[in-house]
C-alpha atoms as a PDB file:
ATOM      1  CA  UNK A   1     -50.887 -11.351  -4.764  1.00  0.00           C
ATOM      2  CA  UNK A   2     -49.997 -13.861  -7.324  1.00  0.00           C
ATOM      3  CA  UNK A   3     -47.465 -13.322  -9.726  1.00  0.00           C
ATOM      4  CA  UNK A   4     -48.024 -13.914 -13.483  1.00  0.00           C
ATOM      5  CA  UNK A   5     -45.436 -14.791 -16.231  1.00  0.00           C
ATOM      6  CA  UNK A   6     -44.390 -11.697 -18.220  1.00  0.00           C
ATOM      7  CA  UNK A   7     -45.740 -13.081 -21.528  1.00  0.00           C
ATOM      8  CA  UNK A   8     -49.436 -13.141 -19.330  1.00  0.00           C
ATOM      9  CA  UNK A   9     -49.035  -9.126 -18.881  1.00  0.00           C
ATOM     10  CA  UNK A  10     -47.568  -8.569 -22.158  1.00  0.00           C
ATOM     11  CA  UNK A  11     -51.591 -10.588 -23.784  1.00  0.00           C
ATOM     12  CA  UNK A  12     -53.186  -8.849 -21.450  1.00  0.00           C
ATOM     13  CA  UNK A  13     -52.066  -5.810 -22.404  1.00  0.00           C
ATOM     14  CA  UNK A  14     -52.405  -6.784 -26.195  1.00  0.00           C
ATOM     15  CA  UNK A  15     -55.736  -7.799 -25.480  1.00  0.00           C
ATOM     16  CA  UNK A  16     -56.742  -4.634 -24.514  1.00  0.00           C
ATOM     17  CA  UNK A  17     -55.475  -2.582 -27.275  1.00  0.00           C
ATOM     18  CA  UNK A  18     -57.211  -5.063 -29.552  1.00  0.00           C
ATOM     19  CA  UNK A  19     -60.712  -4.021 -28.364  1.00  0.00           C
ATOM     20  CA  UNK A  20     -60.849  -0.049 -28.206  1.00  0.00           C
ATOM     21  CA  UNK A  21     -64.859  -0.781 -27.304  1.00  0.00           C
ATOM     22  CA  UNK A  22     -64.265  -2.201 -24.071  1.00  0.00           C
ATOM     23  CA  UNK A  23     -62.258  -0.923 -20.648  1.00  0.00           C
ATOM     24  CA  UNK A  24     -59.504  -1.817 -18.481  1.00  0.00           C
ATOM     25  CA  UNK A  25     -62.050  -3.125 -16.003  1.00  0.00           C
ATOM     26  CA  UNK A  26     -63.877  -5.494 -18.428  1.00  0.00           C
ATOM     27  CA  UNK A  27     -60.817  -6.923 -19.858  1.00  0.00           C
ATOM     28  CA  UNK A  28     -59.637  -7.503 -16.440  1.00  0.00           C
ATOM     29  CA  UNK A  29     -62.658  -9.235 -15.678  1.00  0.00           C
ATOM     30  CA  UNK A  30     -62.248 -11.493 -18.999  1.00  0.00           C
ATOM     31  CA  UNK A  31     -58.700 -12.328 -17.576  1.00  0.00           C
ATOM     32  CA  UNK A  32     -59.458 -12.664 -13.885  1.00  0.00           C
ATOM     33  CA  UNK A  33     -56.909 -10.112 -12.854  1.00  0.00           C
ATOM     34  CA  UNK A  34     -57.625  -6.986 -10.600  1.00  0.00           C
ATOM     35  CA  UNK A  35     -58.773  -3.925 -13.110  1.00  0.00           C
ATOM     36  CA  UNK A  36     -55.350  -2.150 -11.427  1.00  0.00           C
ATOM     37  CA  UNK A  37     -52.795  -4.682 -12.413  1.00  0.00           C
ATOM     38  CA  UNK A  38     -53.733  -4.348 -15.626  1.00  0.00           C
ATOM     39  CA  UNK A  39     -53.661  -0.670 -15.514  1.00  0.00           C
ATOM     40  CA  UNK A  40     -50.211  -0.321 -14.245  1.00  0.00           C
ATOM     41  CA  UNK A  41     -49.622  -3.217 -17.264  1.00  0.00           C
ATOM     42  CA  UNK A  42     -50.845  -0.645 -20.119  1.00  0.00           C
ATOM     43  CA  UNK A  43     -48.309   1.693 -21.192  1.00  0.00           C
ATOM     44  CA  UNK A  44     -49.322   5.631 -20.694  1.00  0.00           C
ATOM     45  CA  UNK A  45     -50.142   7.590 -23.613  1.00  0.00           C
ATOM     46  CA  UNK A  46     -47.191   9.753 -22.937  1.00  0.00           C
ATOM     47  CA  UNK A  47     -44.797   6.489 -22.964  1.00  0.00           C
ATOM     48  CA  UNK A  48     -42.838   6.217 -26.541  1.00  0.00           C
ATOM     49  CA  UNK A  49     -41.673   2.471 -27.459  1.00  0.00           C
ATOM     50  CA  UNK A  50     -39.286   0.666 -25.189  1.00  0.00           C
ATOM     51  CA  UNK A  51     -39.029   0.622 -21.342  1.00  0.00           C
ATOM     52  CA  UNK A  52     -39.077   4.063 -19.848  1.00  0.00           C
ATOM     53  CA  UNK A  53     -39.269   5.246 -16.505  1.00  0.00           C
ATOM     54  CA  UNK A  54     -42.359   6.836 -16.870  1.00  0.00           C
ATOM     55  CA  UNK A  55     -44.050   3.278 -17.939  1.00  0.00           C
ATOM     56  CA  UNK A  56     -42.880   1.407 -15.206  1.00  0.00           C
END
């Protein structure tokens, strides 16, 4: 497993909230990244602003 910078999660993450068309698994294809990384990247809907437990 490599290991990105945080500011590559944090676009990644942007990126996907940018295009509300397209899925977790095509953005991680885009970025070259397994579909799960990015997954456990996203924040849950449940997840306010700010770290939480429930986000990590």
């Amino acid at each position: 497993m490599k290991n990105c910078p945080p500011e590559f999660g944090a676009d990644a993450v942007a990126l996907y909230q940018s295009r509300p068309e397209t899925t977790i698994r095509q953005v991680a294809a885009d970025l070259g990244i397994n579909p799960e990384t990015l997954r456990n990247w996203v924040p849950s809907p449940d997840c306010g602003p700010g770290p939480h437990a429930c986000c990590n």
